[in-house]
PDB file of N, CA and C in Angstrom:
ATOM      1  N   UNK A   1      -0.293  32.911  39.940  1.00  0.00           N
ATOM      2  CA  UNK A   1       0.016  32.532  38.599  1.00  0.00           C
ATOM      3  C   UNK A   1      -0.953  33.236  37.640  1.00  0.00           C
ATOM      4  N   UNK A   2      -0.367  33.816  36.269  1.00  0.00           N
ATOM      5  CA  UNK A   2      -0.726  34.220  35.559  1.00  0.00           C
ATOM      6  C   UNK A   2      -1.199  33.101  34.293  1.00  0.00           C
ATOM      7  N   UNK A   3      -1.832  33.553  33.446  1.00  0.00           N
ATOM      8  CA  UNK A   3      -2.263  32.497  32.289  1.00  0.00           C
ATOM      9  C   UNK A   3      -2.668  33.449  31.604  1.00  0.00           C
ATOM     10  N   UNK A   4      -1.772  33.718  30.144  1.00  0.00           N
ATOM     11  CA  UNK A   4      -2.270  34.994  29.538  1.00  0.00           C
ATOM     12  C   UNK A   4      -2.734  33.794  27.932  1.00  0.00           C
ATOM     13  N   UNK A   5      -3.219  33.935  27.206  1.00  0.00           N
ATOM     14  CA  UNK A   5      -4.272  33.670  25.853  1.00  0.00           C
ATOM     15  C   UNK A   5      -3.760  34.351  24.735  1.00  0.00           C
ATOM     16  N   UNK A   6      -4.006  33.824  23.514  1.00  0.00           N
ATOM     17  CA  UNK A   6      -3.379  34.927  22.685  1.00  0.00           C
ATOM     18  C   UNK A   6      -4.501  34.032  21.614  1.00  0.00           C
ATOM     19  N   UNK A   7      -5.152  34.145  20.598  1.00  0.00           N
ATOM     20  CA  UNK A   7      -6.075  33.346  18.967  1.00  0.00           C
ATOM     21  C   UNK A   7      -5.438  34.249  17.657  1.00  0.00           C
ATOM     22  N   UNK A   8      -4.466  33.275  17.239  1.00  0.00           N
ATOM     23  CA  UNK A   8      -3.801  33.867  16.128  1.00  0.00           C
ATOM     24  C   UNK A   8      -4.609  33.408  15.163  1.00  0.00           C
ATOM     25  N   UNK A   9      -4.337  34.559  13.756  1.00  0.00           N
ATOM     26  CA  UNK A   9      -4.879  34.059  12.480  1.00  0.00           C
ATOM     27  C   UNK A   9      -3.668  34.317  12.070  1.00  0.00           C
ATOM     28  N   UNK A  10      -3.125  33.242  11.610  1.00  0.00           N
ATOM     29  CA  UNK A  10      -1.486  33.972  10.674  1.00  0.00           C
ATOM     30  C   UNK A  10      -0.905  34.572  11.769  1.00  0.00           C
ATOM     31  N   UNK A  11      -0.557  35.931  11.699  1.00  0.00           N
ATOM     32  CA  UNK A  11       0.278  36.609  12.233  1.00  0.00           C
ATOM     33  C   UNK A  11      -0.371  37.664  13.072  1.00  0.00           C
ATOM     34  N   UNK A  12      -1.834  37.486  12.897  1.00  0.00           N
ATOM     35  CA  UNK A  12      -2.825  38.553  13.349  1.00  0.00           C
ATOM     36  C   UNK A  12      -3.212  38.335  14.418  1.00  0.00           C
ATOM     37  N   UNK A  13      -3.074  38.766  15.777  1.00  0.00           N
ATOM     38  CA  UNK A  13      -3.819  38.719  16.798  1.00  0.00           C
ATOM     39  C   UNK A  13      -5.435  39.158  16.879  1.00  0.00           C
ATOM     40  N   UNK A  14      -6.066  37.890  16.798  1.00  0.00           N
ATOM     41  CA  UNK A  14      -7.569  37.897  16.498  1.00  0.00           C
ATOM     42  C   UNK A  14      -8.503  38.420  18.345  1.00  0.00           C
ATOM     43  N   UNK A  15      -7.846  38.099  19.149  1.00  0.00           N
ATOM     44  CA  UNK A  15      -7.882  38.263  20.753  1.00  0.00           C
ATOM     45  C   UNK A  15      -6.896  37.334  21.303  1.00  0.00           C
ATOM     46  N   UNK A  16      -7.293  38.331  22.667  1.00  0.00           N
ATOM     47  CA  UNK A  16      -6.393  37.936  23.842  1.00  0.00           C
ATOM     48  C   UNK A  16      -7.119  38.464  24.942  1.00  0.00           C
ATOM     49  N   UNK A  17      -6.619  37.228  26.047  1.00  0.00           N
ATOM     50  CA  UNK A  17      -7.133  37.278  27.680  1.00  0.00           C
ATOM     51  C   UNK A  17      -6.317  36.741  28.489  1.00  0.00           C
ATOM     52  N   UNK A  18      -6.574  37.103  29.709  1.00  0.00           N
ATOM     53  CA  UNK A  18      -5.697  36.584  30.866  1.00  0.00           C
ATOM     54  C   UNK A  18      -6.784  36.005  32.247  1.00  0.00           C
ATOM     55  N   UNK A  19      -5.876  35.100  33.108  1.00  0.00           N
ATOM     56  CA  UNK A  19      -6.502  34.390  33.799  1.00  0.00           C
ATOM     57  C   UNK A  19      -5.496  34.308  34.493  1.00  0.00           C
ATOM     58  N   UNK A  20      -5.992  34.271  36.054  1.00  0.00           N
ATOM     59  CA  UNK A  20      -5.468  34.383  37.385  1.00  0.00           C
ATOM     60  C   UNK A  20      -5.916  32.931  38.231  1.00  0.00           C
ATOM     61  N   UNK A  21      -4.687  32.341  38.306  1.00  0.00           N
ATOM     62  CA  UNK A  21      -5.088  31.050  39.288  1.00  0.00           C
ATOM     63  C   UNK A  21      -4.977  31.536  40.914  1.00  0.00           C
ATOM     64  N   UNK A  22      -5.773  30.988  41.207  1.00  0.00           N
ATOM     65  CA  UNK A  22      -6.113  31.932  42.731  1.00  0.00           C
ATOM     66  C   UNK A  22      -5.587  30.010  43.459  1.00  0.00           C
ATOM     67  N   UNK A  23      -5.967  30.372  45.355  1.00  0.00           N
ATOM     68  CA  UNK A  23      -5.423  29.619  45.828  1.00  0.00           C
ATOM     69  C   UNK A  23      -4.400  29.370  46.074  1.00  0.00           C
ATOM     70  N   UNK A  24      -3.645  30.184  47.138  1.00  0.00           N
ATOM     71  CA  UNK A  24      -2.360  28.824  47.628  1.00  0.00           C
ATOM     72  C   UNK A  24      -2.450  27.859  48.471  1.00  0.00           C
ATOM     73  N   UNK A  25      -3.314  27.505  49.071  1.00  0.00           N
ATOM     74  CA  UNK A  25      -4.000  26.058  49.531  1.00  0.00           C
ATOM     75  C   UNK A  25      -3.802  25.048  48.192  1.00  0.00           C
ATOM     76  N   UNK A  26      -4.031  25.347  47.039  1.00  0.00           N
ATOM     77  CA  UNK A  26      -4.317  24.696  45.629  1.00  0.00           C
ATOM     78  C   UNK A  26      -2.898  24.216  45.479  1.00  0.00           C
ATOM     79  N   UNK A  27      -2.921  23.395  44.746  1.00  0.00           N
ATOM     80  CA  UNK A  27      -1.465  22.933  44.105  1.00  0.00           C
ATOM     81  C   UNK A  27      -1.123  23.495  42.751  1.00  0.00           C
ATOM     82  N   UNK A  28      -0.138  23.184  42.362  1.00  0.00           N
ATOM     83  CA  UNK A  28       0.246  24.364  40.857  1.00  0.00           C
ATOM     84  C   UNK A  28      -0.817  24.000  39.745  1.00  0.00           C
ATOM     85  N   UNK A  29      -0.908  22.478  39.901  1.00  0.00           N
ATOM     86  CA  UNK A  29      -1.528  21.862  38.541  1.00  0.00           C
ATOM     87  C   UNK A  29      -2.924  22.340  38.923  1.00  0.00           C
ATOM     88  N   UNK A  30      -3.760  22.271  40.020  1.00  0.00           N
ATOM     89  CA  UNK A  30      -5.136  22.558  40.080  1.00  0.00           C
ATOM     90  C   UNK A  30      -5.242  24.044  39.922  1.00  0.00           C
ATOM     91  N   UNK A  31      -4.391  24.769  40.170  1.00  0.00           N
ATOM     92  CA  UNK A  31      -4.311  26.772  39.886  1.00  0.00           C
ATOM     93  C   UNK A  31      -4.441  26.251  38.554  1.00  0.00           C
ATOM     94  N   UNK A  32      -3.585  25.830  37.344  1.00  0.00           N
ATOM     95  CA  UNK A  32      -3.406  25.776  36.369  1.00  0.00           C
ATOM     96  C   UNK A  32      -4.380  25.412  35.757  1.00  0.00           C
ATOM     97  N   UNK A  33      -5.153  24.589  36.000  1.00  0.00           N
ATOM     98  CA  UNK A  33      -6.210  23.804  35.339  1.00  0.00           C
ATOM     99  C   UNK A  33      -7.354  24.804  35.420  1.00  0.00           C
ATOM    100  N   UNK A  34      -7.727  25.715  36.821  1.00  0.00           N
ATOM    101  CA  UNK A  34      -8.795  26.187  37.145  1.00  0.00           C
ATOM    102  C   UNK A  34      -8.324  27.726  35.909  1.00  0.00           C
ATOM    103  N   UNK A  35      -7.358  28.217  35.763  1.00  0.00           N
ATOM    104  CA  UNK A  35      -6.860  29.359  35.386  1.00  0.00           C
ATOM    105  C   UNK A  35      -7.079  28.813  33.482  1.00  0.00           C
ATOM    106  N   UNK A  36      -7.118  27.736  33.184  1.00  0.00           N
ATOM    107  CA  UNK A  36      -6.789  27.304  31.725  1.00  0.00           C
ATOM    108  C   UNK A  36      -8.583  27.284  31.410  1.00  0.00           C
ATOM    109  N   UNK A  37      -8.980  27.055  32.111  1.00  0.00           N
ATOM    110  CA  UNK A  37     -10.547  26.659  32.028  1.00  0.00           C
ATOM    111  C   UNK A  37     -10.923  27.972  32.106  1.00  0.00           C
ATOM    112  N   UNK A  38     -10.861  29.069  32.752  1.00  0.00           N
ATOM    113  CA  UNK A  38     -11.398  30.302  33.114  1.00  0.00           C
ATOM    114  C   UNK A  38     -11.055  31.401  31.593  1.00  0.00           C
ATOM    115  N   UNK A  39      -9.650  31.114  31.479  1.00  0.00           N
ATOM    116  CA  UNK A  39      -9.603  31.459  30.272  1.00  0.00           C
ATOM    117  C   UNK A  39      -9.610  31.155  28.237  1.00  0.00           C
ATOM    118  N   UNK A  40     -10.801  30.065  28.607  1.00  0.00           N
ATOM    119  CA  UNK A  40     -11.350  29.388  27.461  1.00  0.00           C
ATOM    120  C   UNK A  40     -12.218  29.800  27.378  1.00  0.00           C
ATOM    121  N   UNK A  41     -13.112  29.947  28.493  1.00  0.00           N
ATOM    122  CA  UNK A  41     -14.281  30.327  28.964  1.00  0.00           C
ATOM    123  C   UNK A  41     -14.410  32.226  28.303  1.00  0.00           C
ATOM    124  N   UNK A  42     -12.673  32.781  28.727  1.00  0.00           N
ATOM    125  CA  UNK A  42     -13.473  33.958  28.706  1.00  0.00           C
ATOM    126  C   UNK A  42     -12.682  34.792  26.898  1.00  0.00           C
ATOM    127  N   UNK A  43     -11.786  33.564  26.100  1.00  0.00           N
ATOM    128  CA  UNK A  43     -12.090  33.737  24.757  1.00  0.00           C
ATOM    129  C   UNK A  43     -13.185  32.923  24.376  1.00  0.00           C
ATOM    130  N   UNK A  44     -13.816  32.552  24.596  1.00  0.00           N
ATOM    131  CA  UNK A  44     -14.962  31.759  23.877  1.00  0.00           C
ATOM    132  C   UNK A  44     -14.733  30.835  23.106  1.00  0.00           C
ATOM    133  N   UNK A  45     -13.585  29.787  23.507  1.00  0.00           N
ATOM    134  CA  UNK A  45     -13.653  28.697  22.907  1.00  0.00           C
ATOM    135  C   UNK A  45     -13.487  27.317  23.501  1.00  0.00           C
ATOM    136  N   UNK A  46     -13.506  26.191  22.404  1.00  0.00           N
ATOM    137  CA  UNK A  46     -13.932  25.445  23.614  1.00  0.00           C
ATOM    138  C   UNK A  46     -12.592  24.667  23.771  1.00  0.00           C
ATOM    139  N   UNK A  47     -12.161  23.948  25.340  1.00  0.00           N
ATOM    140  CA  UNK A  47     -11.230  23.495  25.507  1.00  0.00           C
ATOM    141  C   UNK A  47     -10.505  22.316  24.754  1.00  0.00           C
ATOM    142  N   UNK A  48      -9.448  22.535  24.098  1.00  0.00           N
ATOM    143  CA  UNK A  48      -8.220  21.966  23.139  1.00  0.00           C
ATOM    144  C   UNK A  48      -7.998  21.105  23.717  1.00  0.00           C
ATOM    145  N   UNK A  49      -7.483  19.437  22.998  1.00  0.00           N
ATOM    146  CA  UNK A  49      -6.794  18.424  23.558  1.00  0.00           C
ATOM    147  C   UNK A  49      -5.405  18.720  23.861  1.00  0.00           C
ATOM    148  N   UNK A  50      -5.381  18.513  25.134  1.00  0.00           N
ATOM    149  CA  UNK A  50      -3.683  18.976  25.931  1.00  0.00           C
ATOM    150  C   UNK A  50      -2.908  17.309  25.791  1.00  0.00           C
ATOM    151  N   UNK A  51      -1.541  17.779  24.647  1.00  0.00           N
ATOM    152  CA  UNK A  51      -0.868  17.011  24.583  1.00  0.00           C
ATOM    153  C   UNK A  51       0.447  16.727  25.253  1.00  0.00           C
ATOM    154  N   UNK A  52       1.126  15.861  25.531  1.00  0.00           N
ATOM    155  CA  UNK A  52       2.269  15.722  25.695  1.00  0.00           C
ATOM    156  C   UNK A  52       3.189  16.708  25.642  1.00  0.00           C
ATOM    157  N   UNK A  53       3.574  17.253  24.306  1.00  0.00           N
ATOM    158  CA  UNK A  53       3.907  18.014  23.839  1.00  0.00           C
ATOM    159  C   UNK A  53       3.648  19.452  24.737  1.00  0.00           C
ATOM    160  N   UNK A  54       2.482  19.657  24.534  1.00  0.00           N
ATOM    161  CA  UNK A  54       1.798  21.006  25.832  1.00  0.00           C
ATOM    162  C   UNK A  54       3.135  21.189  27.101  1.00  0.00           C
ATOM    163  N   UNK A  55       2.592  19.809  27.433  1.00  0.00           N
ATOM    164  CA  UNK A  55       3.319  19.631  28.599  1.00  0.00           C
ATOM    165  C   UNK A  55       4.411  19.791  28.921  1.00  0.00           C
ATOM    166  N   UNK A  56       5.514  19.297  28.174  1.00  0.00           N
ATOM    167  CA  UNK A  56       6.636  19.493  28.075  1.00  0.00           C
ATOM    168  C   UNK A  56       7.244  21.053  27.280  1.00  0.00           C
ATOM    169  N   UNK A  57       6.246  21.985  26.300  1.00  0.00           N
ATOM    170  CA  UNK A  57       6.776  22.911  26.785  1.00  0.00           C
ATOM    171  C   UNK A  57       6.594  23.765  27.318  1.00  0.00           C
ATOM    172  N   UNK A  58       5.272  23.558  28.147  1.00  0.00           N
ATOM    173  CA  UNK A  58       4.802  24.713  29.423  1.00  0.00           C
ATOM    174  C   UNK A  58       5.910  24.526  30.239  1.00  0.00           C
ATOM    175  N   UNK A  59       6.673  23.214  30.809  1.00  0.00           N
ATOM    176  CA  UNK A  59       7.622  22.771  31.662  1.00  0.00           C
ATOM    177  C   UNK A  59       8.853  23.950  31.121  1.00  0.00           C
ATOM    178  N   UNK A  60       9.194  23.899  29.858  1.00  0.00           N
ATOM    179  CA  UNK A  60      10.339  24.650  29.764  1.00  0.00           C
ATOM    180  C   UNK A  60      10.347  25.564  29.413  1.00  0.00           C
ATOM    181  N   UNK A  61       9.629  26.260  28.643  1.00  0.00           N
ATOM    182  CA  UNK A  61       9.957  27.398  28.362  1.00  0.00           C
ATOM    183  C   UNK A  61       8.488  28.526  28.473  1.00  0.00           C
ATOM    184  N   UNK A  62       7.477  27.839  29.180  1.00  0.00           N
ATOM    185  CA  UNK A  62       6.734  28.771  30.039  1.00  0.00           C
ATOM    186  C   UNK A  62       5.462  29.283  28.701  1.00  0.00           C
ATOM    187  N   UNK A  63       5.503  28.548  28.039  1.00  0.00           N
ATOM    188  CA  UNK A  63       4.740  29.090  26.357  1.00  0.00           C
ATOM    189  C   UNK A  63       4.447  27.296  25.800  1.00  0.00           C
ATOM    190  N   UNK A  64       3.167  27.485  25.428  1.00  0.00           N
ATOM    191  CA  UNK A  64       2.798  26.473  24.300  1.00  0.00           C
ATOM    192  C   UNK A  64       1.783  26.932  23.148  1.00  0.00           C
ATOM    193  N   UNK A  65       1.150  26.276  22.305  1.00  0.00           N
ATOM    194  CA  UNK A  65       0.441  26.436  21.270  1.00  0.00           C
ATOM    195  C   UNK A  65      -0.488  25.056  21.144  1.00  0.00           C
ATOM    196  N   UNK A  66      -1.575  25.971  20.964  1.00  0.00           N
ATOM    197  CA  UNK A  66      -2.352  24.610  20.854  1.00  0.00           C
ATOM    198  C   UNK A  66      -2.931  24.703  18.750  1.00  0.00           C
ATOM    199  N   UNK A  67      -2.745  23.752  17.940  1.00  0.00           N
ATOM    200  CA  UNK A  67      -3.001  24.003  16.940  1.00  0.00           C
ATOM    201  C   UNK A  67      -4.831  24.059  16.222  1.00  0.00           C
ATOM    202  N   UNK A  68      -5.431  24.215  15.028  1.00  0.00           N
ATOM    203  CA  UNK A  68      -6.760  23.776  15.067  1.00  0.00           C
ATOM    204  C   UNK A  68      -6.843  22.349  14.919  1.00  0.00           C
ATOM    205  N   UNK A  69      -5.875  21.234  15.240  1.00  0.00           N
ATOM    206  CA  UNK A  69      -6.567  19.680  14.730  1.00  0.00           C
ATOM    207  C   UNK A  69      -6.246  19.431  16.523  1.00  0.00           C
ATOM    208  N   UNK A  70      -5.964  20.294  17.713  1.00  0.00           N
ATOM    209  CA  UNK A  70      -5.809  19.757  19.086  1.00  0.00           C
ATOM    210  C   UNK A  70      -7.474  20.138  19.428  1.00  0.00           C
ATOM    211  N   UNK A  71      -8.780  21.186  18.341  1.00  0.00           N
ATOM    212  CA  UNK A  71     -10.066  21.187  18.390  1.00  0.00           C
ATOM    213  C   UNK A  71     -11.027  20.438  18.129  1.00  0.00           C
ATOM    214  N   UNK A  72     -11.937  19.999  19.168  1.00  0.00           N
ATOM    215  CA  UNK A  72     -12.790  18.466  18.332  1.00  0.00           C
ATOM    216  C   UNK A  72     -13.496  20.141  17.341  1.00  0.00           C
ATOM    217  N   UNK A  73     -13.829  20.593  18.236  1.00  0.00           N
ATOM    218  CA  UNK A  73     -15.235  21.590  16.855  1.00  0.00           C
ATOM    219  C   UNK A  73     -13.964  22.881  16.048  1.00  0.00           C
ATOM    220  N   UNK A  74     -14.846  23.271  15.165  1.00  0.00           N
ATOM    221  CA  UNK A  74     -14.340  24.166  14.466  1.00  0.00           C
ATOM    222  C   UNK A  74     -13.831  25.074  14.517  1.00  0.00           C
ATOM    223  N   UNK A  75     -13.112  25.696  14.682  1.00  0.00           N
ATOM    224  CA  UNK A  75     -12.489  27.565  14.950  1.00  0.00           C
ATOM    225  C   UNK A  75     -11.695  28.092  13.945  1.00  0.00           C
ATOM    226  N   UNK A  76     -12.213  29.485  14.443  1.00  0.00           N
ATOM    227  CA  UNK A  76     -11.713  30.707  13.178  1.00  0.00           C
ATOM    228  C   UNK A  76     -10.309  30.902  13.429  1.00  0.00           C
ATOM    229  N   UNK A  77      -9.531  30.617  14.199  1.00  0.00           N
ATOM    230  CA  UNK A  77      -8.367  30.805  14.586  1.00  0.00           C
ATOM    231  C   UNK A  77      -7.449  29.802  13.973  1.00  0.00           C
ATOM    232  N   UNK A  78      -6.003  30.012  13.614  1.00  0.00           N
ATOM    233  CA  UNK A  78      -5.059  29.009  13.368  1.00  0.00           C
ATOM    234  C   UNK A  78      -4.346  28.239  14.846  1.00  0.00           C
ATOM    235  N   UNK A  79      -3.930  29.180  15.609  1.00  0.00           N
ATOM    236  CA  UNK A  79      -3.874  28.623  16.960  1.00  0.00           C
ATOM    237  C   UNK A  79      -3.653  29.395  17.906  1.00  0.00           C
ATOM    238  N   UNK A  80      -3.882  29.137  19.055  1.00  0.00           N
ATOM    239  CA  UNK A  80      -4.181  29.473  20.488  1.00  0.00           C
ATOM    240  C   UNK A  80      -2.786  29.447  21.288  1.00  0.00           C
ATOM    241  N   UNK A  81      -2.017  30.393  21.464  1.00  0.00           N
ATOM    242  CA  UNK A  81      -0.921  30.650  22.382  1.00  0.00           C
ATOM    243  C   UNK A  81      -1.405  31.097  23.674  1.00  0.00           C
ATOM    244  N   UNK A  82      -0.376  30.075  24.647  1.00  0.00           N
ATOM    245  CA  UNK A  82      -1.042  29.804  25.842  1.00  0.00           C
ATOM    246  C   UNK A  82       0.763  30.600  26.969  1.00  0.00           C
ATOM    247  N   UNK A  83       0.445  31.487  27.620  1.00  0.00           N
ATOM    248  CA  UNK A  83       1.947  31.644  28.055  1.00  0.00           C
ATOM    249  C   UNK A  83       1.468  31.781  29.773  1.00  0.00           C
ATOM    250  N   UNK A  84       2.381  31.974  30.507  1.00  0.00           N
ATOM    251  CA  UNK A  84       1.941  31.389  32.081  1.00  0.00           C
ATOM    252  C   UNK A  84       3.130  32.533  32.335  1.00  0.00           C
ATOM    253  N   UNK A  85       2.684  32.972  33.721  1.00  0.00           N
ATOM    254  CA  UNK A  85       3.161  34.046  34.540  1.00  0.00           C
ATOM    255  C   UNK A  85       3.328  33.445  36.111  1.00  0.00           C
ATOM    256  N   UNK A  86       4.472  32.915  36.224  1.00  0.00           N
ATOM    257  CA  UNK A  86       4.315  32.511  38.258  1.00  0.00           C
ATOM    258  C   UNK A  86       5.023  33.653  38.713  1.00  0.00           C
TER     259      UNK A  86
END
């Protein structure tokens, strides 16, 4: 599984990274979790409250967004597009 990153400003791609969930011993959600963490880590920010919402549309359509009020601290970014590669 893939986990690619995207930190929009507006319309501007401010960065982007990708993250590789390793393990097939692992289950999808622990690849996912270890791969979501790796790539917070490697834009430099700190991990977003994962909502409901997240959830349901990583489930369908393989893409979510996390906005700046899902940040307890501050960021230069408007929001964080999160897209997944199995």
């Amino acid at each position: 599984m893939i986990l690619y990153g995207k930190l929009m400003k507006g319309n501007m791609l401010l960065k982007d990274s990708k993250a590789i969930g390793k393990g097939r011993d692992k289950s999808f959600h622990k690849q996912m979790e270890d791969a979501f963490l790796q790539l917070c880590k490697s834009l430099d920010i700190p991990v977003p409250i994962w909502l409901k919402k997240n959830t349901r549309e990583i489930s369908q359509y393989r893409k979510t967004y996390f906005d700046k009020e899902q940040f307890i601290e501050e960021t230069v970014f408007d929001r964080f597009v999160l897209e997944i590669e199995v």
